[in-house]
N, C-alpha and C. Protein backbone atom coordinates (compact mmCIF):
# COMPACT_ATOMS: atom_id res chain seq x y z
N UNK A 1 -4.19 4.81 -49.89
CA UNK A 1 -4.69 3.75 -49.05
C UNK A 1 -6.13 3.47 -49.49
N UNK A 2 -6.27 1.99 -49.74
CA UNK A 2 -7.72 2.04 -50.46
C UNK A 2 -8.55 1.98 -48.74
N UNK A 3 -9.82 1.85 -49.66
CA UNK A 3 -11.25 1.97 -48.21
C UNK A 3 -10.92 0.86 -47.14
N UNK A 4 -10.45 -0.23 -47.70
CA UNK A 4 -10.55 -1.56 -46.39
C UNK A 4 -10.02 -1.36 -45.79
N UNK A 5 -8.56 -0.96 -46.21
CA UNK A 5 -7.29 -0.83 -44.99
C UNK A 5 -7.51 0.59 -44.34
N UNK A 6 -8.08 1.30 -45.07
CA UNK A 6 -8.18 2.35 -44.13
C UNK A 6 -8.99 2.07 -42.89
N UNK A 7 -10.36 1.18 -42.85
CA UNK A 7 -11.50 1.11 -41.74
C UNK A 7 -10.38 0.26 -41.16
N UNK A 8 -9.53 -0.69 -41.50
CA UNK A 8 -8.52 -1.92 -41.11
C UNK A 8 -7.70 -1.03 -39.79
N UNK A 9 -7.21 -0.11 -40.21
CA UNK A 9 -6.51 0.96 -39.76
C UNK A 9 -6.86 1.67 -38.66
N UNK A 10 -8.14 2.34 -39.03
CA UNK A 10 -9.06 2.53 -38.10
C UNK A 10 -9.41 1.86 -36.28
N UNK A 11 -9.64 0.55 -37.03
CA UNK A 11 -10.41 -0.46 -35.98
C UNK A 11 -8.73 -0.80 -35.21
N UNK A 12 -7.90 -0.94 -35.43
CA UNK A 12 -6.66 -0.89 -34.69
C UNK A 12 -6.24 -0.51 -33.71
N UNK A 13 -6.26 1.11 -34.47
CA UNK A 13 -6.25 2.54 -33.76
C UNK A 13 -6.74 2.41 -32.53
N UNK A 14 -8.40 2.50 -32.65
CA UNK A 14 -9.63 2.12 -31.80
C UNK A 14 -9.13 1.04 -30.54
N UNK A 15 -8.65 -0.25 -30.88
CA UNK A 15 -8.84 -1.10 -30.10
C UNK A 15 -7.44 -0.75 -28.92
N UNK A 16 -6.09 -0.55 -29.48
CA UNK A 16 -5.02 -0.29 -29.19
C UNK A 16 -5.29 1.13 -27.79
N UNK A 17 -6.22 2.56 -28.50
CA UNK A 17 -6.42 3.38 -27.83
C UNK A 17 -6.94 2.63 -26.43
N UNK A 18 -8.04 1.77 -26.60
CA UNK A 18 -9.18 1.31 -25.81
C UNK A 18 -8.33 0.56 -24.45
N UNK A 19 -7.17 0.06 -25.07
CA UNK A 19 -6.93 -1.00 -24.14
C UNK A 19 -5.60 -0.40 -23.31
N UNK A 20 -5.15 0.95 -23.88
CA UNK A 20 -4.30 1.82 -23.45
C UNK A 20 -4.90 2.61 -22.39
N UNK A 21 -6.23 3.13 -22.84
CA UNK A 21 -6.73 3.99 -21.57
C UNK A 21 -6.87 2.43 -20.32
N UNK A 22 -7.47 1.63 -21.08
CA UNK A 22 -8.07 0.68 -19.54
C UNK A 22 -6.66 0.87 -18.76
N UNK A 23 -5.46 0.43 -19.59
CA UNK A 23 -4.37 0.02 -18.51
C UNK A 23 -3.90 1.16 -17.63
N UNK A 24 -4.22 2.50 -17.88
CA UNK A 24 -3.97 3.81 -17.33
C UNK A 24 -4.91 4.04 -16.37
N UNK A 25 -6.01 3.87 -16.97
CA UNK A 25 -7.20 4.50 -15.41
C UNK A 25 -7.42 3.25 -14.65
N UNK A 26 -6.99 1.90 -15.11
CA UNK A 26 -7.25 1.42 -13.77
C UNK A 26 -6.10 0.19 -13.13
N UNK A 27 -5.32 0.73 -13.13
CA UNK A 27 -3.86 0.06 -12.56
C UNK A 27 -3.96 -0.53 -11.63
N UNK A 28 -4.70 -0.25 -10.41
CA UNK A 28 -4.79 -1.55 -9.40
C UNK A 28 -5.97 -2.55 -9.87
N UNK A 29 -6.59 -2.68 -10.91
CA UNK A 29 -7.37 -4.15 -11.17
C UNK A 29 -6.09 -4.98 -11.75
N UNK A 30 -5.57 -4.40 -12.59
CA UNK A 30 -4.40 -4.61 -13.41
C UNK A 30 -3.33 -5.61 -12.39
N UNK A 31 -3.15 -5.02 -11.12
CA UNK A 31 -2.15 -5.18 -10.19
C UNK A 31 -2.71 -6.30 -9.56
N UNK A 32 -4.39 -6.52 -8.92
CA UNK A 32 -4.52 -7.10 -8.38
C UNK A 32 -4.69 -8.38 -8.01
N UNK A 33 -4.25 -9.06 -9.26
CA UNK A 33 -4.09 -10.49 -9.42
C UNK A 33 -2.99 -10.97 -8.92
N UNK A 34 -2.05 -10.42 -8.24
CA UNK A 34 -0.38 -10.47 -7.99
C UNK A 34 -0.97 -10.87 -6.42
N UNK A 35 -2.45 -10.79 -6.16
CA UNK A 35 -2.92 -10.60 -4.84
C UNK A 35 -3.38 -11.75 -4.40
N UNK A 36 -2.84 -13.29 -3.83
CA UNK A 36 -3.52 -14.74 -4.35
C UNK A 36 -3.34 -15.42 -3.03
N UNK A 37 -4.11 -15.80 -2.17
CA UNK A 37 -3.51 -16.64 -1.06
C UNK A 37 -2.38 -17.78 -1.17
N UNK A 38 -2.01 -17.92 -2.13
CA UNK A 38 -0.54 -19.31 -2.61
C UNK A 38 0.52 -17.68 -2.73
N UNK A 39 0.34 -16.30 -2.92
CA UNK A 39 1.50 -15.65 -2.88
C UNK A 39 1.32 -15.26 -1.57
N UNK A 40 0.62 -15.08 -0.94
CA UNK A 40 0.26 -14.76 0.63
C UNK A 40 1.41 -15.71 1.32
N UNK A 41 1.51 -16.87 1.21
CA UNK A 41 1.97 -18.08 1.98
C UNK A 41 3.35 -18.19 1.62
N UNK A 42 3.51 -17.84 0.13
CA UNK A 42 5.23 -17.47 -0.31
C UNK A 42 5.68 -17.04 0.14
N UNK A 43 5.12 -15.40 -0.03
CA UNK A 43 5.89 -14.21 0.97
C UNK A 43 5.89 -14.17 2.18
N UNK A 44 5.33 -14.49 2.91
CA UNK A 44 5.13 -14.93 4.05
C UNK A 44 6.48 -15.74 4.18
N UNK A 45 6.33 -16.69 3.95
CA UNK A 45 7.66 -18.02 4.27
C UNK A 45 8.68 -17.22 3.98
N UNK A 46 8.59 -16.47 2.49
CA UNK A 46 10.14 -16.10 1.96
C UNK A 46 10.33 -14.68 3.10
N UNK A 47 9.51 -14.42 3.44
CA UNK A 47 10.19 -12.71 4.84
C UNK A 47 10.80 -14.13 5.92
N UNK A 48 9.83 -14.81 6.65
CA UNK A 48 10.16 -15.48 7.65
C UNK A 48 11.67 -15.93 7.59
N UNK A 49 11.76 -16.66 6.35
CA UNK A 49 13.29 -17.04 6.26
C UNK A 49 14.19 -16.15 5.86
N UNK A 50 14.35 -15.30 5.38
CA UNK A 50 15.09 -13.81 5.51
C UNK A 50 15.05 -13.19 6.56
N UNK A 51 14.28 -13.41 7.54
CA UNK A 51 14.23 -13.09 9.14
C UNK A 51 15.35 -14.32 10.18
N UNK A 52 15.29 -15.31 9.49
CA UNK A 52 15.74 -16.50 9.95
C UNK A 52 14.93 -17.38 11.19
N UNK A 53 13.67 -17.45 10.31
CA UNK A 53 12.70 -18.36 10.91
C UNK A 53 12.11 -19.39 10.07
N UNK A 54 11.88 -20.41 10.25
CA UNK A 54 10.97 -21.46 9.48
C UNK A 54 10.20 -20.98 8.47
N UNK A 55 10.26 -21.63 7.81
CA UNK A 55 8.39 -21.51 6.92
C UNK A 55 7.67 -22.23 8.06
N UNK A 56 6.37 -21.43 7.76
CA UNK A 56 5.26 -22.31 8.42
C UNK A 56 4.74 -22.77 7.19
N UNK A 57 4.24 -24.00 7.93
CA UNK A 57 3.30 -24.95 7.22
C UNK A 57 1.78 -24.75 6.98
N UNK A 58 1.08 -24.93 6.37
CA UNK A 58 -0.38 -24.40 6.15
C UNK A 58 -1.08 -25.77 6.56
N UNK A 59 -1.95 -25.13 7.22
CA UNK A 59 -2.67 -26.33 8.16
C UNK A 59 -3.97 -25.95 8.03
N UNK A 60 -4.61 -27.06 7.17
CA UNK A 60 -6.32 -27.25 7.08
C UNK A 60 -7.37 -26.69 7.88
N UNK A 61 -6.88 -26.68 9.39
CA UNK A 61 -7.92 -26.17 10.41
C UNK A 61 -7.64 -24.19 10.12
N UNK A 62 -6.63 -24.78 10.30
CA UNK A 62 -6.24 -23.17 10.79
C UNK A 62 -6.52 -22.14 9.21
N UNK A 63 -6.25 -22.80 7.60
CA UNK A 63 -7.39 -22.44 7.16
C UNK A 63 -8.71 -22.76 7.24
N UNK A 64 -9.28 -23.25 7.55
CA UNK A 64 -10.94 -23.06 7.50
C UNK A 64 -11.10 -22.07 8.49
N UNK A 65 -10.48 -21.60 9.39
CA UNK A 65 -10.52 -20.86 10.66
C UNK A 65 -10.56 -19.47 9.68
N UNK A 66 -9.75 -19.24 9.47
CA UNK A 66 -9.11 -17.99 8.38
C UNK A 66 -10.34 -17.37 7.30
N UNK A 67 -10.91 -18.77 6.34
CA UNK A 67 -11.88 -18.58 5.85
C UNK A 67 -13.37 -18.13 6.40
N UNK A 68 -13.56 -18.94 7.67
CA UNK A 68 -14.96 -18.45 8.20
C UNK A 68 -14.48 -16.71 8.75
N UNK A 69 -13.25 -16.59 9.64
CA UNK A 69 -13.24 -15.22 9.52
C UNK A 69 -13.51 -14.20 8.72
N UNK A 70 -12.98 -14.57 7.74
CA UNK A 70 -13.10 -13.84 6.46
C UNK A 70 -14.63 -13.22 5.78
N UNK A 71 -15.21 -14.59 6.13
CA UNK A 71 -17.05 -14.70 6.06
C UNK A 71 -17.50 -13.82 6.97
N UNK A 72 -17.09 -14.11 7.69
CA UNK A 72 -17.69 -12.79 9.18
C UNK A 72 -17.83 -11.54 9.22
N UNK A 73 -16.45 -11.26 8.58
CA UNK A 73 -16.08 -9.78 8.11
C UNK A 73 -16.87 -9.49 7.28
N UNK A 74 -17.22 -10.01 6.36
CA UNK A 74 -18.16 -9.69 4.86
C UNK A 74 -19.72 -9.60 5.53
N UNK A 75 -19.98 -10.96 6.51
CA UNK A 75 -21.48 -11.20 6.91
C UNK A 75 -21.74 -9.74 7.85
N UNK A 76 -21.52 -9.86 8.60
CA UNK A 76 -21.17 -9.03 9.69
C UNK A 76 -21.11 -7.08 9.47
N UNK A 77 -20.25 -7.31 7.79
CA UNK A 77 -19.32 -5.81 7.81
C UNK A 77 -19.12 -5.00 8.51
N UNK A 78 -17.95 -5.60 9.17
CA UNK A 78 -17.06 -4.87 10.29
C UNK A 78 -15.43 -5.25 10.35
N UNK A 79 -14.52 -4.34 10.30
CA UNK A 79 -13.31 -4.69 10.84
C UNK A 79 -12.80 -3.95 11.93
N UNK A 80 -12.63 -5.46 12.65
CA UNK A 80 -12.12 -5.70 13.95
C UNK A 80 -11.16 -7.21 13.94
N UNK A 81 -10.84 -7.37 14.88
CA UNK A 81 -9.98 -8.53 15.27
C UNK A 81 -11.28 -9.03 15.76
N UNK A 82 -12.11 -8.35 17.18
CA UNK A 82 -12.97 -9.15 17.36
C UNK A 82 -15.16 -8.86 16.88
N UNK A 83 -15.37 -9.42 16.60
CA UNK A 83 -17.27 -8.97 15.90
C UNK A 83 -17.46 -8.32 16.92
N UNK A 84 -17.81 -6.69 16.53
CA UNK A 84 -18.94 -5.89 18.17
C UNK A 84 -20.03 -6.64 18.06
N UNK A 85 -20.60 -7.10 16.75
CA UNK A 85 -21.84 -7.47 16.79
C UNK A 85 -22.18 -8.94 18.04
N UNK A 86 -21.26 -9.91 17.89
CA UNK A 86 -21.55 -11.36 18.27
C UNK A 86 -20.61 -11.87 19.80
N UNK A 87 -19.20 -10.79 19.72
CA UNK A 87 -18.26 -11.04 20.24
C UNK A 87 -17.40 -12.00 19.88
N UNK A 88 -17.75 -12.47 18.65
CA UNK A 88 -16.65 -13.65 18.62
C UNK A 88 -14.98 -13.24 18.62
N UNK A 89 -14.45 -13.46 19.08
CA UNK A 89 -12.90 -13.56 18.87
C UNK A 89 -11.77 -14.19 18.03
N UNK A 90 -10.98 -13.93 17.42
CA UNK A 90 -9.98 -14.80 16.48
C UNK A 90 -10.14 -16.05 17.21
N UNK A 91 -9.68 -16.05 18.42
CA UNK A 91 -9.83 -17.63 19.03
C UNK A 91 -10.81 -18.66 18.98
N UNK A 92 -12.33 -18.19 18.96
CA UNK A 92 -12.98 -18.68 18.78
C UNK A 92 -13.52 -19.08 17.35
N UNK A 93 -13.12 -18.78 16.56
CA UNK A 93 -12.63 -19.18 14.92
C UNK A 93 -11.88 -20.43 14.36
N UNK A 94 -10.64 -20.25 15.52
CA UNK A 94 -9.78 -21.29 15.73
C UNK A 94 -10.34 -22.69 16.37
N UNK A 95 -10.60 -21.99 17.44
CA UNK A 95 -11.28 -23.43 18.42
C UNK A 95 -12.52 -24.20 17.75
N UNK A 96 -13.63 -23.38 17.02
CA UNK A 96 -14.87 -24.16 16.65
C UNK A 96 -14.07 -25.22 15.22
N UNK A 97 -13.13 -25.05 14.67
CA UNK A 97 -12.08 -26.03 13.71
C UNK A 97 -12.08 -27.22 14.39
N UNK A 98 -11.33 -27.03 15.90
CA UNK A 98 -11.34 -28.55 16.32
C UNK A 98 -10.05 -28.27 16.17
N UNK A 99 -9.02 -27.30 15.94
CA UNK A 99 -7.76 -27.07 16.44
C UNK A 99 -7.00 -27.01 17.34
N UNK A 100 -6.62 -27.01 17.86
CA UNK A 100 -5.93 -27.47 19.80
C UNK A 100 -4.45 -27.24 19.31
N UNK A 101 -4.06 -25.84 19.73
CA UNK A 101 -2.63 -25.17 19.32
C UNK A 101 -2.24 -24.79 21.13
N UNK A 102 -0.91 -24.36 21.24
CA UNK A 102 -0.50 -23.79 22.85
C UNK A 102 -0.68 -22.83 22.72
N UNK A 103 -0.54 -21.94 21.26
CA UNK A 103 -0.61 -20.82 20.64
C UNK A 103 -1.15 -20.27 19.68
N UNK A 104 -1.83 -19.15 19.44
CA UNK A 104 -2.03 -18.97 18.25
C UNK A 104 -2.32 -17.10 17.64
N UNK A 105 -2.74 -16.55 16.63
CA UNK A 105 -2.44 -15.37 16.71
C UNK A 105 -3.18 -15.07 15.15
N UNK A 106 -3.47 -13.99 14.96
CA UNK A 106 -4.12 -13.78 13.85
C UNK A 106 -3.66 -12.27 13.18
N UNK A 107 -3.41 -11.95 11.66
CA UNK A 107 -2.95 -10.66 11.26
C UNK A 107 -4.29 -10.52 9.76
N UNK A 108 -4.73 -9.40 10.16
CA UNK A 108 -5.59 -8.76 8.96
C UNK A 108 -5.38 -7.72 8.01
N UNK A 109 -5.63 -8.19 6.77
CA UNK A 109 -5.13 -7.17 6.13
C UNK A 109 -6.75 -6.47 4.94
N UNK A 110 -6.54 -5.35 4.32
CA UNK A 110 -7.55 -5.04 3.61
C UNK A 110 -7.13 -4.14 2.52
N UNK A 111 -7.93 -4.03 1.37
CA UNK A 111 -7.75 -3.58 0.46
C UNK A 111 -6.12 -3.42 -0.70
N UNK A 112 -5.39 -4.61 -0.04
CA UNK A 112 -4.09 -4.95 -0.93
C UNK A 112 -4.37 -5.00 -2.26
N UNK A 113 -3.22 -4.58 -2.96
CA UNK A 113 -3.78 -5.02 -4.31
C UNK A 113 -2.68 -5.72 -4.94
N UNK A 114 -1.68 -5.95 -4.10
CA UNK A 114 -0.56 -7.09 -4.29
C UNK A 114 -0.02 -7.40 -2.99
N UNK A 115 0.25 -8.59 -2.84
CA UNK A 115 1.03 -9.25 -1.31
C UNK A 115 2.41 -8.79 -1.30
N UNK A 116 3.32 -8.03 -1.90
CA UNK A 116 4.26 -7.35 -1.43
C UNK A 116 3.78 -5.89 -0.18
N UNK A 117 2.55 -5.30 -0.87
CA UNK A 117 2.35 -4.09 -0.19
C UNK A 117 1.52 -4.52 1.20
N UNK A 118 0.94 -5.65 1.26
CA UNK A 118 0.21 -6.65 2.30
C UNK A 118 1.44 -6.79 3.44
N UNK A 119 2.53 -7.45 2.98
CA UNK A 119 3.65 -7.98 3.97
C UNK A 119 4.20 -6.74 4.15
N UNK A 120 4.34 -6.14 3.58
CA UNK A 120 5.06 -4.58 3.80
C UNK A 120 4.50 -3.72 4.85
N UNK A 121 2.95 -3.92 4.95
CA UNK A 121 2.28 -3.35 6.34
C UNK A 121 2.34 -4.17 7.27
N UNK A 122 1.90 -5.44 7.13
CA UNK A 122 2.46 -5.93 8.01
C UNK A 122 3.66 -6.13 9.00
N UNK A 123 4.74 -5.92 8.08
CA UNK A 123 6.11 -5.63 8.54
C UNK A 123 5.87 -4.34 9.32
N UNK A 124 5.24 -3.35 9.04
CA UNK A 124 5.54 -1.85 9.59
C UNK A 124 4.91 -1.77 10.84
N UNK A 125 3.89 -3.01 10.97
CA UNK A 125 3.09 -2.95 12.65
C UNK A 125 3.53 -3.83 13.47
N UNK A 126 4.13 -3.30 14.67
CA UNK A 126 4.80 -4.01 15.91
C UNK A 126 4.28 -5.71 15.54
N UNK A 127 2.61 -5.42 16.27
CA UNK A 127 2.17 -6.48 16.82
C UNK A 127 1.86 -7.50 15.37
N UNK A 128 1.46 -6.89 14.19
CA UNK A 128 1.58 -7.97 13.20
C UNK A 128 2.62 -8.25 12.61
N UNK A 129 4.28 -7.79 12.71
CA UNK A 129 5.01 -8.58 12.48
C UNK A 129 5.58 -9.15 13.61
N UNK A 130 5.22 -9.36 15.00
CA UNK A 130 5.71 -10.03 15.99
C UNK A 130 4.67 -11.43 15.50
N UNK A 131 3.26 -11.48 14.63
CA UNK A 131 2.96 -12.91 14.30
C UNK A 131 3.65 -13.42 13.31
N UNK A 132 3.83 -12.57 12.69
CA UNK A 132 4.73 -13.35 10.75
C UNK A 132 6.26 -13.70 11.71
N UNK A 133 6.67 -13.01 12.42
CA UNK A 133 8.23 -13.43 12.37
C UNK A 133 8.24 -14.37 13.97
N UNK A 134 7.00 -14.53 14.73
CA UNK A 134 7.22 -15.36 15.89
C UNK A 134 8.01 -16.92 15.53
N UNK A 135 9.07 -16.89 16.38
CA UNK A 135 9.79 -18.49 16.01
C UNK A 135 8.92 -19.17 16.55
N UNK A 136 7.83 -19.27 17.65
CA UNK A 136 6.85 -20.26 18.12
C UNK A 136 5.72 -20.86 17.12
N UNK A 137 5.19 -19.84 16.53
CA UNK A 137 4.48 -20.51 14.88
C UNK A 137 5.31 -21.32 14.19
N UNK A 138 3.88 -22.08 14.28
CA UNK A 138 5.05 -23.49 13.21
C UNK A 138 3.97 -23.61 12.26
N UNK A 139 2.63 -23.18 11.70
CA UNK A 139 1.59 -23.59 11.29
C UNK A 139 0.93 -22.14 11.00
N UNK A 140 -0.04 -22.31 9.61
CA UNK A 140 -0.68 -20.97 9.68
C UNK A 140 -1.79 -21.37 8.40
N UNK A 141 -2.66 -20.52 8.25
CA UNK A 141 -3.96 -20.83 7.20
C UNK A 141 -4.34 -19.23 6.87
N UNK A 142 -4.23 -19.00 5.34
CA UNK A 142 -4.42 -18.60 4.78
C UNK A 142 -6.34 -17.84 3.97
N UNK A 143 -6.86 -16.96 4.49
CA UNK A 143 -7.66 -17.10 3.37
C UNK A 143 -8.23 -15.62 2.61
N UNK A 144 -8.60 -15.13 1.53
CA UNK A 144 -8.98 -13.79 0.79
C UNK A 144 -10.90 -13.99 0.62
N UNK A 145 -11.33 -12.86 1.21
CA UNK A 145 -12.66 -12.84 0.55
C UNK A 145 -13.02 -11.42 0.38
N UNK A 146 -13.96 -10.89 -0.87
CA UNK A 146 -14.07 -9.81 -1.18
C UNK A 146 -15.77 -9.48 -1.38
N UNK A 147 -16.23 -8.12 -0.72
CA UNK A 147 -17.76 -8.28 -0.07
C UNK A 147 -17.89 -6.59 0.30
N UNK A 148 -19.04 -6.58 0.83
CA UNK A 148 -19.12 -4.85 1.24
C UNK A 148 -18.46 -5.09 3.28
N UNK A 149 -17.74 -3.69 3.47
CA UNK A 149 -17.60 -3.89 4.87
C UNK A 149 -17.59 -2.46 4.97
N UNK A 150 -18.50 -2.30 6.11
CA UNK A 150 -18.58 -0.59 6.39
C UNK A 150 -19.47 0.11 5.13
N UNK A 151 -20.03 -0.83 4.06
CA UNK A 151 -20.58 0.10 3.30
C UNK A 151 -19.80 0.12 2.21
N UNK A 152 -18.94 -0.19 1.92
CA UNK A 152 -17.66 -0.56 0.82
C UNK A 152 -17.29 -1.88 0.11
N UNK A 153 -16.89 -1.98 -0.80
CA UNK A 153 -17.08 -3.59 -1.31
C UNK A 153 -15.27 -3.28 -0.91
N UNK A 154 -14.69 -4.30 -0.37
CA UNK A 154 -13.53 -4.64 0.22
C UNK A 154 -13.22 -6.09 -0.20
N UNK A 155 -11.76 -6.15 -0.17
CA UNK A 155 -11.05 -7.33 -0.34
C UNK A 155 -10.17 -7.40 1.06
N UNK A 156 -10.55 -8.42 1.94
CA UNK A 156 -10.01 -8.97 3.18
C UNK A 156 -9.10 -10.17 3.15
N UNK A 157 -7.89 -9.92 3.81
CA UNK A 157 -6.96 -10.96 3.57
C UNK A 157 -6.92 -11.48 5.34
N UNK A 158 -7.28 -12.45 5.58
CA UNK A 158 -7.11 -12.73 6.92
C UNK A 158 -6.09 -14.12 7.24
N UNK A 159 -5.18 -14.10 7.85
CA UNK A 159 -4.02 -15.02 8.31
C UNK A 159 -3.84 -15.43 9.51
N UNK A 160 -4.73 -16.62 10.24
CA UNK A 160 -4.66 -17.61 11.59
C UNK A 160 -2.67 -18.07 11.79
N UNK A 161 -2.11 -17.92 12.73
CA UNK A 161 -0.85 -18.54 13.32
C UNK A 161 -1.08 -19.34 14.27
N UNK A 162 -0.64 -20.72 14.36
CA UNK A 162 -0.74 -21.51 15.39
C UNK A 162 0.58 -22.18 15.90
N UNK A 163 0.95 -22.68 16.83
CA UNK A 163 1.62 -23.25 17.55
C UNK A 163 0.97 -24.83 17.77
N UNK A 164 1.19 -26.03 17.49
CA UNK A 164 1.00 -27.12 17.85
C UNK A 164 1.49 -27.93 19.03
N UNK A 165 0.53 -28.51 19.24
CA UNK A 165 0.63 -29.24 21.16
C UNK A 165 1.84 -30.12 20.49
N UNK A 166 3.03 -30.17 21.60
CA UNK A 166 3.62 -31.42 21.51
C UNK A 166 3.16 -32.61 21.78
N UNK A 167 3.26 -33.45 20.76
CA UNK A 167 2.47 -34.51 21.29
C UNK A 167 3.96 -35.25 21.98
N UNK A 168 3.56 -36.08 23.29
CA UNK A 168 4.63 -36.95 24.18
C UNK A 168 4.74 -38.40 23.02
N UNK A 169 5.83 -38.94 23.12
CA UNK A 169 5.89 -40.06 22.33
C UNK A 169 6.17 -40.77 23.99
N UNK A 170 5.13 -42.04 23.82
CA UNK A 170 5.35 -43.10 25.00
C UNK A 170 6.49 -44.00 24.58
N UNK A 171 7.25 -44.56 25.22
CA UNK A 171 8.42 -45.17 25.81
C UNK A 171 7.91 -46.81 25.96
């Protein structure tokens, strides 16, 4: 083997090793792109209808609702449903949107590193799969933000459910 192909050989070796250890020591960065609010809203729909419920529809308010939560959690760093710091409540997330639901309901999730294992806890807790599988949700908003909480840099997945006012059709 002359000198070129040997360093040729070499630098291969090298790069092949390099990109073998990354994929070994760090498997959930690897994973965590599988982690996307558009697969949030899939799986979501696709359990609901394997439950034999609707898809919900994703509704603008009810994300921006989702998103400022999300901000809160990061601003704030705290998880709760509701801020010790401010008191705000999921509801009041909802309501400052300008949303006007009969219903509505909120499920949090943290540190997923794919939305199968996200819906999968969800599924395993009473009260957050009584929001994913409620037949009264017809509407829901989506949003992911990643920040320190508690002292930890965290990835927060937070999910608003709403119910919409019937509107009366006049006669």
């Amino acid at each position: 083997m002359n000198k070129n192909n040997f360093f040729k050989s070499i630098i291969i070796s090298s790069v092949i090793s390099f990109f073998t250890f990354i994929y070994l020591a760090t498997p959930n960065l690897i994973k965590a792109s599988g982690l996307s609010v558009e697969n949030v809203y899939n799986e979501v729909n696709q359990t609901r209808i394997q439950n034999g419920q609707l898809a919900l529809k994703k509704n603008n308010l009810l994300t921006l609702a989702a998103q400022r939560k999300a901000k809160d959690l990061i601003t704030y760093g705290y998880w709760a449903h509701n801020n010790p710091t401010t008191g705000a409540t999921p509801w009041k997330f909802i309501l400052a949107t300008g949303y006007r639901g009969r219903l509505a309901g909120e499920n949090l999730g943290r540190d997923y590193s794919d939305t199968g294992s996200l819906i999968g806890a969800w599924l395993a807790s009473p009260t957050h799969k009584q929001n994913l599988l409620s037949n009264r949700y017809k509407e829901t908003g989506v949003a992911l933000a990643t920040g320190v909480v508690n002292g930890q840099t965290r990835t927060v997945i937070v999910q608003m459910f709403g119910e919409p006012r019937q509107l009366i059709s006049s006669r």
